[in-house]
Protein backbone atom coordinates (compact mmCIF):
# COMPACT_ATOMS: atom_id res chain seq x y z
CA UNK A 1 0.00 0.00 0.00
CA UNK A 2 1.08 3.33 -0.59
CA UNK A 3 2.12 5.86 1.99
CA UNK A 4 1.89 9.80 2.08
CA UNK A 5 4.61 12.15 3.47
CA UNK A 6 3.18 11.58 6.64
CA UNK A 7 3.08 7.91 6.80
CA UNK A 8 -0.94 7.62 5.79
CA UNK A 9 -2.55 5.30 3.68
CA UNK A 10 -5.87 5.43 1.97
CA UNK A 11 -7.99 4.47 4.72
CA UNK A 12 -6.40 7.09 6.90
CA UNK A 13 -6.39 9.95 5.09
CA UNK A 14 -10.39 9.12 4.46
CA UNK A 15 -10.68 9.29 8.18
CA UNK A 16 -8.92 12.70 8.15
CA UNK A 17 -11.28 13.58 6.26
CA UNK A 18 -13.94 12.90 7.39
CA UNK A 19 -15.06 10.79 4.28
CA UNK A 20 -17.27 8.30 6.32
CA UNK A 21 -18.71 6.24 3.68
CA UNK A 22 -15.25 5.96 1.72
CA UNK A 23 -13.53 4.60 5.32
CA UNK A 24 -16.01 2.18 5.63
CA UNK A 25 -15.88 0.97 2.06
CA UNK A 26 -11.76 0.43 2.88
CA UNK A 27 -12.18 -1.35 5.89
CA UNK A 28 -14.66 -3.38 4.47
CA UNK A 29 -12.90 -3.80 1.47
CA UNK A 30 -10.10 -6.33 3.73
CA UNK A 31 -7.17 -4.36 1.73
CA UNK A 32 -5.92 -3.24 4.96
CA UNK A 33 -4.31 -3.14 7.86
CA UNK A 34 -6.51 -1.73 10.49
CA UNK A 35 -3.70 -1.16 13.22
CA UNK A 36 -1.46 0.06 10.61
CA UNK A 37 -0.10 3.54 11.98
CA UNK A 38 1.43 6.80 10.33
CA UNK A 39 4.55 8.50 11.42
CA UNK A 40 3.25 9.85 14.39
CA UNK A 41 1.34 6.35 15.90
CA UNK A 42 -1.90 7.32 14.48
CA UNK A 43 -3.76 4.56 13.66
CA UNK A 44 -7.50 4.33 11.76
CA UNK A 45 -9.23 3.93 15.49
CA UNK A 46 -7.60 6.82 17.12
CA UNK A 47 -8.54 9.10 14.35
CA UNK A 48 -11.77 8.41 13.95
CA UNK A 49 -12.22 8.34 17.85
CA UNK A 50 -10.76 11.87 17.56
CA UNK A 51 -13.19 12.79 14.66
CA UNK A 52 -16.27 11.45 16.42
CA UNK A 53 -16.76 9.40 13.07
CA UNK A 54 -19.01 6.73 15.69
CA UNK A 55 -19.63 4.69 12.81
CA UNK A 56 -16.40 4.51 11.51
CA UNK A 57 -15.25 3.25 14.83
CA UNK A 58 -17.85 1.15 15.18
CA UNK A 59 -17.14 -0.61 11.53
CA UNK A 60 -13.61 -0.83 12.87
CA UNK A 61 -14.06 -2.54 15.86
CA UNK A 62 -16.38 -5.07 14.27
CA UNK A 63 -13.66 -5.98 11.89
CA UNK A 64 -10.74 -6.33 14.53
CA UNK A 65 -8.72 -3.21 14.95
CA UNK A 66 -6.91 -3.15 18.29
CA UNK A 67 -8.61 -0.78 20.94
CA UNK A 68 -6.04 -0.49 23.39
CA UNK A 69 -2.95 0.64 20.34
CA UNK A 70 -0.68 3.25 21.62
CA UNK A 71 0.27 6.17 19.58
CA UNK A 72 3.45 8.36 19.56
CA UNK A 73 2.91 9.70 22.65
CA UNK A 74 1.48 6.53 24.24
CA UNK A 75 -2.36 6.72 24.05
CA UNK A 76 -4.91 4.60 23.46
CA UNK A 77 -7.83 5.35 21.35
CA UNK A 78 -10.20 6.05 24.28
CA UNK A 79 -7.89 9.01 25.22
CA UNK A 80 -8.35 10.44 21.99
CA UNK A 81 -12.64 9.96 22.74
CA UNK A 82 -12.71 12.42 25.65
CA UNK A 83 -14.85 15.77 24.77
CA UNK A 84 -17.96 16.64 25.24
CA UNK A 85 -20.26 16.15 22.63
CA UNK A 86 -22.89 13.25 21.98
CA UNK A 87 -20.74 11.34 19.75
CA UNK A 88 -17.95 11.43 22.12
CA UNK A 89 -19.97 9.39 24.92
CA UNK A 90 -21.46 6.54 22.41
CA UNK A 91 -17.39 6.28 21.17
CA UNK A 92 -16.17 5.95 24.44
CA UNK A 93 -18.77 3.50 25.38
CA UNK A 94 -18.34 1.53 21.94
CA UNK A 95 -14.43 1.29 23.14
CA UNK A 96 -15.03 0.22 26.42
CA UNK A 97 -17.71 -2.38 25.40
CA UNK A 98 -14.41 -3.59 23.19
CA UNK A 99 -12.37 -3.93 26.00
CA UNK A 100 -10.62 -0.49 26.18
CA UNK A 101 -8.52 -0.20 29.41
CA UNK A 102 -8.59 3.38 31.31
CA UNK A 103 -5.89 3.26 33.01
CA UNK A 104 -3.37 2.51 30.31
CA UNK A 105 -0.79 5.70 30.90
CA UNK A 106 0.64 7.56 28.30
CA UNK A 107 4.64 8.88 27.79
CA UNK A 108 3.26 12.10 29.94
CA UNK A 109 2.20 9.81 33.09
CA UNK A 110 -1.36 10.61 32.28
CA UNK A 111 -4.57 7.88 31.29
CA UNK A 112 -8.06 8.75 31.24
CA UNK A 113 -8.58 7.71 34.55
CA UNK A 114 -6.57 9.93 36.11
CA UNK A 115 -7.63 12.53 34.13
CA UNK A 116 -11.33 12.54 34.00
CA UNK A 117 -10.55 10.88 38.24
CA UNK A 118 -9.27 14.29 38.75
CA UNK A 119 -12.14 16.76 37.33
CA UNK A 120 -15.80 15.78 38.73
CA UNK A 121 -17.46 18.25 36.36
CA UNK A 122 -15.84 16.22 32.97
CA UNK A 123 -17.88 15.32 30.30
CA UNK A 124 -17.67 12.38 30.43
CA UNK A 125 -16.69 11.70 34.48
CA UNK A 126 -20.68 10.24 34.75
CA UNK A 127 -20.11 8.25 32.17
CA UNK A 128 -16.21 6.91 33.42
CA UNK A 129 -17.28 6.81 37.39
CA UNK A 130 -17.57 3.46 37.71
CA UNK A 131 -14.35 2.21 35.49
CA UNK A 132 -12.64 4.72 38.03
């Protein structure tokens, strides 16, 4: 498969942009790696947790990408969910219904349950409380 300057194949740059019904069409398509990551760790789940493309993560999950894959700077998809709108909450709950582990810390000494722990008025502490 062919790479971009930054390390990104088809099926991330789709994700980067947003193109939803493109991504899926890749993953489904079984022409790629799904934990396959650029030069800076990104891989397909962490940007579309980022992106709040829920169905995108969804379609990934179901087809076996790793939840718990560490980027460059050591964190897991989930970390990338946090944020406060509606599609944040049904990603981080789609991730944690896949296993995703909280308490994975990243190069900075920080994991989600420390961070969202720390601040009771988080958006999604309510939602995290009892993985705390």
């Amino acid at each position: 498969m062919s790479r971009d300057r930054d390390g990104r194949n088809e099926l991330l740059n789709a994700i980067f942009r947003k193109d939803v019904d493109l991504s899926i069409e890749l993953i489904e398509s079984g022409n790629f790696d799904l934990d396959e990551q650029d030069n800076n760790g990104y891989a397909p789940i962490h940007a579309a947790a980022q992106y709040q493309l829920v169905s995108v993560v969804d379609r990934l999950l179901l087809c076996g990408a790793s939840v718990n894959l560490l980027d460059e700077w050591g964190n897991p998809p989930i970390q990338r969910a946090l944020g406060n709108k509606p599609e944040n909450a049904l990603i981080i709950s789609k991730l944690l219904e896949a296993g995703a582990d909280i308490h994975i810390q990243n190069k900075s000494g920080n994991s989600v349950a420390t961070h969202v722990g720390k601040l009771k008025n988080h958006p999604n502490y309510e939602q995290l409380q009892s993985y705390l």
